[in-house]
C-alpha atoms as a PDB file:
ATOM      1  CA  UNK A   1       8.978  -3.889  32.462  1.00  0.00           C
ATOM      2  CA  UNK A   2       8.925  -7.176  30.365  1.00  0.00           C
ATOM      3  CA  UNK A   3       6.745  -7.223  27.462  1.00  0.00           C
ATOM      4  CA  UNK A   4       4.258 -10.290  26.931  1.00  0.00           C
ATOM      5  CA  UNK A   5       5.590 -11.946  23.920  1.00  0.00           C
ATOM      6  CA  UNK A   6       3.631 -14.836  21.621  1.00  0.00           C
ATOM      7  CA  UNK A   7       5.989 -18.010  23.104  1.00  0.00           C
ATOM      8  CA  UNK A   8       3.910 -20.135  20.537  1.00  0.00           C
ATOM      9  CA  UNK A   9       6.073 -19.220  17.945  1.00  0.00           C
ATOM     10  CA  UNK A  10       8.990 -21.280  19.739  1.00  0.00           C
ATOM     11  CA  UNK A  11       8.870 -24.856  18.627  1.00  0.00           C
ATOM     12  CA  UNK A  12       7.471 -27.450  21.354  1.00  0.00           C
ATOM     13  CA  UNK A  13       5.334 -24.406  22.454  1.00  0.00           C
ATOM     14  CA  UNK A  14       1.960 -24.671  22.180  1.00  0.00           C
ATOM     15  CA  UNK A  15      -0.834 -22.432  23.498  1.00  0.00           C
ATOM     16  CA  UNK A  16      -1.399 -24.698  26.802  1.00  0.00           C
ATOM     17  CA  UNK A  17       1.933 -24.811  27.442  1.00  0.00           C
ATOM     18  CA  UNK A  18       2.344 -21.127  27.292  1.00  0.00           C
ATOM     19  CA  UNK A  19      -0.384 -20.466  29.189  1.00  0.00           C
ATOM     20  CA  UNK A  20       1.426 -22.784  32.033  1.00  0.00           C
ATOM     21  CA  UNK A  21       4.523 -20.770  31.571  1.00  0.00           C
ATOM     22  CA  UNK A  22       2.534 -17.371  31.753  1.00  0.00           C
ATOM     23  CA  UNK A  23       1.576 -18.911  34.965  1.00  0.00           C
ATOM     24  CA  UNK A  24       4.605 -19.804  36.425  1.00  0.00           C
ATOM     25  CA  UNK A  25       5.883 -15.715  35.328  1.00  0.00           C
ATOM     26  CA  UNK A  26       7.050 -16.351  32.090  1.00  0.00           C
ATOM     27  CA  UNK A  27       5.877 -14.302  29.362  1.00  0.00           C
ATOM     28  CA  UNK A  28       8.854 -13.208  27.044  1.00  0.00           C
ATOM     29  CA  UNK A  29      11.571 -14.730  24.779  1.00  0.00           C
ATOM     30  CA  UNK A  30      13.824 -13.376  26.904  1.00  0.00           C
ATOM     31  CA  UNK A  31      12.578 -15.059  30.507  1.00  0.00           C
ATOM     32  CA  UNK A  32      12.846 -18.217  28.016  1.00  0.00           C
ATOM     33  CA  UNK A  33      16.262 -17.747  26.577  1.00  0.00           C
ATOM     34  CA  UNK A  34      17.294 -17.478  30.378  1.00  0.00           C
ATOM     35  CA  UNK A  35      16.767 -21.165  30.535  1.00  0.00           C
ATOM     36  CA  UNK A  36      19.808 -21.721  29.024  1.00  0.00           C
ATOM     37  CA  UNK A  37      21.588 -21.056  32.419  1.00  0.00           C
ATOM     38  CA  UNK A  38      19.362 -22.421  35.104  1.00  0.00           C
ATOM     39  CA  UNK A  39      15.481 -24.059  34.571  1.00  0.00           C
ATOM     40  CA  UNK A  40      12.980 -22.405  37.247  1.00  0.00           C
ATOM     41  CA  UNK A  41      11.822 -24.928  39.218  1.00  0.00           C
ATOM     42  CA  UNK A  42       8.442 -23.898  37.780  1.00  0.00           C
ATOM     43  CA  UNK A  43       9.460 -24.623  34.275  1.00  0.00           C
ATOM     44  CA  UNK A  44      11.085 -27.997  35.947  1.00  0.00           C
ATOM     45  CA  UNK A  45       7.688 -29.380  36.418  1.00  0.00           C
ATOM     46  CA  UNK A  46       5.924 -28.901  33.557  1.00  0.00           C
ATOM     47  CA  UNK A  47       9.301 -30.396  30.928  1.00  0.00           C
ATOM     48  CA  UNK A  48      12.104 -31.646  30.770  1.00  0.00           C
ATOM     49  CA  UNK A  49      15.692 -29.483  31.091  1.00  0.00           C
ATOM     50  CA  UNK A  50      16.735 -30.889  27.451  1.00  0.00           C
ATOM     51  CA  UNK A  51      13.100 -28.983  26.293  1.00  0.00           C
ATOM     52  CA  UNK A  52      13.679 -26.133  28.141  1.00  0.00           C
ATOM     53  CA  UNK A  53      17.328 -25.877  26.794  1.00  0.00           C
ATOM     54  CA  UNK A  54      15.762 -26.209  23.385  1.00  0.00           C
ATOM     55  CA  UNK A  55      13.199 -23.859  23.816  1.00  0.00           C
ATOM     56  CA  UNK A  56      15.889 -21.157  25.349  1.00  0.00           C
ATOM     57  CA  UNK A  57      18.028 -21.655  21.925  1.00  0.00           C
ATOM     58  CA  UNK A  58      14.977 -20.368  19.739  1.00  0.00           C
ATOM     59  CA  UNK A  59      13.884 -17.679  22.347  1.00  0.00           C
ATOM     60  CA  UNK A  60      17.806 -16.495  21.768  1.00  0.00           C
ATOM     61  CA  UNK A  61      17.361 -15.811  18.731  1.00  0.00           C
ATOM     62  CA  UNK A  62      13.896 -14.141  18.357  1.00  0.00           C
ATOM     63  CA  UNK A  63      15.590 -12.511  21.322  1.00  0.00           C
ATOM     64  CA  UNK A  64      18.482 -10.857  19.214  1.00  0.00           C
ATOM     65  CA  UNK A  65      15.898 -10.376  16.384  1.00  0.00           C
ATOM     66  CA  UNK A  66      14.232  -8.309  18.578  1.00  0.00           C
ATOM     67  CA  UNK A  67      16.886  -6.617  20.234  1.00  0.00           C
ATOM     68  CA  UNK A  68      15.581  -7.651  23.381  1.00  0.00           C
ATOM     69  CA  UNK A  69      12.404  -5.254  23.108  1.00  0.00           C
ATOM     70  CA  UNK A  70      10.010  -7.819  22.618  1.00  0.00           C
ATOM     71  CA  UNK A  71       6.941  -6.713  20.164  1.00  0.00           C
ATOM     72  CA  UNK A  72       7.081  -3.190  21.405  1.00  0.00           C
ATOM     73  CA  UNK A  73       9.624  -1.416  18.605  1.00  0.00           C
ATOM     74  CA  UNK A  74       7.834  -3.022  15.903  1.00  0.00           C
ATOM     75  CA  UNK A  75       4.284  -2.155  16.894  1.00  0.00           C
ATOM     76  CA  UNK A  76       5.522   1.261  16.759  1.00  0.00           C
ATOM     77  CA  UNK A  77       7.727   1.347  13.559  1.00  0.00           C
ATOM     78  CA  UNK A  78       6.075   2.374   9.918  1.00  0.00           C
ATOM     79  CA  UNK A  79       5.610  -1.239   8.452  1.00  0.00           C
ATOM     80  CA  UNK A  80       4.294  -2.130   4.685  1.00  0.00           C
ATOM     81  CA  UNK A  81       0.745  -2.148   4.754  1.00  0.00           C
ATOM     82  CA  UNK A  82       0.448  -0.012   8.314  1.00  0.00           C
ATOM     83  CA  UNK A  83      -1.474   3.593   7.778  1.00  0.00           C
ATOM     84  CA  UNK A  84       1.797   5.699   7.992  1.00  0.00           C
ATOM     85  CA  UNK A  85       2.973   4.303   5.244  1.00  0.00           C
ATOM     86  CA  UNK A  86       2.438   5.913   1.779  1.00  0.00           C
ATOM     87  CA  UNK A  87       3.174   1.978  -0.492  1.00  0.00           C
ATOM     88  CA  UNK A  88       1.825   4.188  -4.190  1.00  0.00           C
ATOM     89  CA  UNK A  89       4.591   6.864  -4.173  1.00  0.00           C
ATOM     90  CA  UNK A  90       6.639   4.101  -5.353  1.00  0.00           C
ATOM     91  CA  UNK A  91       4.111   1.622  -7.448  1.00  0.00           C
ATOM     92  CA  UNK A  92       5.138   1.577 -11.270  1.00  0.00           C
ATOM     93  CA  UNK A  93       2.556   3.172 -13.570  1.00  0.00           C
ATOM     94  CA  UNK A  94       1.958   1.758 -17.123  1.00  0.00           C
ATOM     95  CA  UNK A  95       0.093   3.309 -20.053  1.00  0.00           C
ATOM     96  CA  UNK A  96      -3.265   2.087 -20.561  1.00  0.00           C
ATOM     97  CA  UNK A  97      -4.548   1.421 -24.799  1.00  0.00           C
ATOM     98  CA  UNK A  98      -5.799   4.504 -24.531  1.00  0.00           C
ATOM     99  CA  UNK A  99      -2.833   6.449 -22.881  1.00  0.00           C
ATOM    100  CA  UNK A 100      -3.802   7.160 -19.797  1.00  0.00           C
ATOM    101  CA  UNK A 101      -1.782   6.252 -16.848  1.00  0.00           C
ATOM    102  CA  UNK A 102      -2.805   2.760 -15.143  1.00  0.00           C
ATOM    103  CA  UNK A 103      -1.615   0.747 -12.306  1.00  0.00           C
ATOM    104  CA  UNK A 104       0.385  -2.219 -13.148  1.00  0.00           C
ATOM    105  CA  UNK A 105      -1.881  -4.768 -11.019  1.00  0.00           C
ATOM    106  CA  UNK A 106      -5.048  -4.096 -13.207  1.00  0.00           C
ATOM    107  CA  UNK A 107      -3.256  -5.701 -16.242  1.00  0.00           C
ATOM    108  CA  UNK A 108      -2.243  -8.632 -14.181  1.00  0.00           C
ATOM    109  CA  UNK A 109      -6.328  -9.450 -12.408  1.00  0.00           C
ATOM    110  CA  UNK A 110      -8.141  -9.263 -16.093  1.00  0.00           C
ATOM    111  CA  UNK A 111      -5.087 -12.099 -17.530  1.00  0.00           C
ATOM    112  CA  UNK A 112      -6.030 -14.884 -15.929  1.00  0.00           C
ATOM    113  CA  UNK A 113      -9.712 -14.373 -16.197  1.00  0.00           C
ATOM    114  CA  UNK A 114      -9.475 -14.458 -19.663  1.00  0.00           C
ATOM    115  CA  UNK A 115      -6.466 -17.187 -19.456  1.00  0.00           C
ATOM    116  CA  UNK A 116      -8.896 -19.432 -17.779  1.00  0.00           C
ATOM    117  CA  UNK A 117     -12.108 -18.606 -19.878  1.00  0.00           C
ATOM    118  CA  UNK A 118      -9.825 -20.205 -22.979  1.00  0.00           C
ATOM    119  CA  UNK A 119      -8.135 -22.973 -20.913  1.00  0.00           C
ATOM    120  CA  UNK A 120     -11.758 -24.290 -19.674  1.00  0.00           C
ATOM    121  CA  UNK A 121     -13.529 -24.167 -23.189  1.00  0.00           C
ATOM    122  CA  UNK A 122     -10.222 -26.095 -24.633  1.00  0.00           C
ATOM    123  CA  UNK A 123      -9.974 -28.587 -21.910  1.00  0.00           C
ATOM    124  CA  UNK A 124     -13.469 -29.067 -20.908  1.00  0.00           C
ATOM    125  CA  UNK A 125     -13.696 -32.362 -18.674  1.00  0.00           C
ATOM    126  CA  UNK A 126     -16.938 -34.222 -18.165  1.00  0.00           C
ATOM    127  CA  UNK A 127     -19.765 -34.012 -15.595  1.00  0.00           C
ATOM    128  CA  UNK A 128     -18.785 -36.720 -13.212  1.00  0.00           C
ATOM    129  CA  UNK A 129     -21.170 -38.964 -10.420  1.00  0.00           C
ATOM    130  CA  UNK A 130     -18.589 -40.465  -8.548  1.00  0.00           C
ATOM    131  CA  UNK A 131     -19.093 -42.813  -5.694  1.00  0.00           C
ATOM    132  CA  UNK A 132     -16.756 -44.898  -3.263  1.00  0.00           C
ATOM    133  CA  UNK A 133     -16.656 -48.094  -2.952  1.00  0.00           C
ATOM    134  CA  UNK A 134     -15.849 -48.055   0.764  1.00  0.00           C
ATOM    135  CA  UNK A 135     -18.578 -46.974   3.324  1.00  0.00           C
ATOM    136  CA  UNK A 136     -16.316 -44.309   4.933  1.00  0.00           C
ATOM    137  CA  UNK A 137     -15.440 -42.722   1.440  1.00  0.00           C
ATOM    138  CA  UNK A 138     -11.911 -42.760  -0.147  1.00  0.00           C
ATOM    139  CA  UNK A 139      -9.578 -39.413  -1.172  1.00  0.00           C
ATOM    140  CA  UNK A 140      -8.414 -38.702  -4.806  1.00  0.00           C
ATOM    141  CA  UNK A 141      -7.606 -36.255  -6.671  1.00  0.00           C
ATOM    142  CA  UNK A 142      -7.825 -33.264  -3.815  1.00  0.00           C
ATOM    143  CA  UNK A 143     -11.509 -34.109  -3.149  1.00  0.00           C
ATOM    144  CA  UNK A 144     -12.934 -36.412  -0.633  1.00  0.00           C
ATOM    145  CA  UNK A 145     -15.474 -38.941  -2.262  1.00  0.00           C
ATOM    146  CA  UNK A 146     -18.097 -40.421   0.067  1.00  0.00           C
ATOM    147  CA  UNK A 147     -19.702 -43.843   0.128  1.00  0.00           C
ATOM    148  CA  UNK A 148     -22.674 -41.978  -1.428  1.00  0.00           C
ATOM    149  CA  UNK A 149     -22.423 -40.783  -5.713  1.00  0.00           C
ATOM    150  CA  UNK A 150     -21.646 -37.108  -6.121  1.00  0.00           C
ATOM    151  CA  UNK A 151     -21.988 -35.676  -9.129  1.00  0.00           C
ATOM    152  CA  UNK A 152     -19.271 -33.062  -9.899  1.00  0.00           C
ATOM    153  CA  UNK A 153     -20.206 -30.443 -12.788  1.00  0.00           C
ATOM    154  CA  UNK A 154     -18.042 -30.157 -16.117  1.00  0.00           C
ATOM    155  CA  UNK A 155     -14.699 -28.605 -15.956  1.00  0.00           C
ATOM    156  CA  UNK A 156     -14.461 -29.618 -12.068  1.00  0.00           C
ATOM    157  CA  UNK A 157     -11.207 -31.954 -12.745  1.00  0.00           C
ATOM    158  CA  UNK A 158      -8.432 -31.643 -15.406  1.00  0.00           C
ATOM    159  CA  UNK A 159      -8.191 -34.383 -18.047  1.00  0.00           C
ATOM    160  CA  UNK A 160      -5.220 -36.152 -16.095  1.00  0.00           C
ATOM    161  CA  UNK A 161      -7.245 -36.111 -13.030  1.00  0.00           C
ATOM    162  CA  UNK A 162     -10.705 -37.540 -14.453  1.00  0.00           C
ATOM    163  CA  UNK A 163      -8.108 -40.375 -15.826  1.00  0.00           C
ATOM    164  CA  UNK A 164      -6.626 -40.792 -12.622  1.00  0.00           C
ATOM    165  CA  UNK A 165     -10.179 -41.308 -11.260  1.00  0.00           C
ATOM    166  CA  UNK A 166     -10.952 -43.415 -13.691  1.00  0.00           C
ATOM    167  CA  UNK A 167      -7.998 -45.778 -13.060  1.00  0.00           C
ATOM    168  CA  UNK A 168      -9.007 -45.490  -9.523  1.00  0.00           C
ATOM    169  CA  UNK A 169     -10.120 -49.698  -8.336  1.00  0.00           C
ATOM    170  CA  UNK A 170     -11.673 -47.805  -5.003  1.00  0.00           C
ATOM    171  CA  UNK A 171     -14.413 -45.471  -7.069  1.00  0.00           C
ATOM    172  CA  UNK A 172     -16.713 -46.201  -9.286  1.00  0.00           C
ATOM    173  CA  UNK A 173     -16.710 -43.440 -11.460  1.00  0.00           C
ATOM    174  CA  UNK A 174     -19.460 -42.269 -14.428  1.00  0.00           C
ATOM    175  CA  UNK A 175     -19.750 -39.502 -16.925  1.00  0.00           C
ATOM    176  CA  UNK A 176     -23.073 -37.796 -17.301  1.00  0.00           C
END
């Protein structure tokens, strides 16, 4: 029995298209890497034979990464992260101040807290109303800016990017 794989993953794939080709009986890598031979006249009418050939050199090799058993083997194997898998018998430990055994991610979540706590007090940017100068708004800086002012609270940009929005001819930009 053939084992419904996700075709999506092949390139030129997309969920209509698979849905056609679940349609027309073909639902694994493998049905797909048989296009390499011959194109069902199925699969005829809904590409071309240069896609399907293309699509049946990726399904080859999720094929052989697979071992031709489709999702099955891996749904049963013990992956990271999957509840028969013990992931702590092997973490690191660390000493804590005091002595005491701690795991090595708690030192690394408090760091940048404190990293950014320092780096925002340093750098501290202005409050910013910031408007567009075109109706249908303009993009800078990561952050689409409407026709209408928005004001932005301090610390929202970095120093380059409240001078790159300054430089900007498209905004009119204002610190508050």
């Amino acid at each position: 029995m053939t084992t419904s794989d996700d075709l999506t993953r092949i390139d030129g794939i997309g969920l209509a298209t698979a849905k056609k080709l679940a349609a027309a009986g073909v639902i694994s890598f493998a049905q797909v890497a048989a296009f390499a031979e011959a194109v069902p006249e199925a699969v005829a009418a809904l590409t071309s034979d240069d896609h399907a050939r293309a699509w049946a050199a990726q399904a080859a090799t999720f094929v052989s990464a697979d071992d031709g058993k489709g999702g099955e083997e891996k749904a049963t194997e013990n992956q990271p992260g999957s509840a028969g898998v013990d992931e702590t018998k092997d973490a690191p430990e660390e000493r804590d101040a005091d002595g005491g055994a701690g795991n090595a991610a708690g030192s690394f979540t408090e760091a940048p807290k404190a990293d950014k706590a320092s780096k925002a007090s340093a750098d501290e940017t202005p409050a910013l109303r910031i408007k567009a100068k075109r109706r249908k708004g303009f993009w800078r800086a990561g952050v689409f800016h409407p026709g209408e002012a928005v004001e932005h609270p301090a610390g929202t940009f970095t120093a380059d990017e409240v001078a790159r929005l300054k430089a900007e001819p498209n905004l009119d930009v204002e610190e508050i």
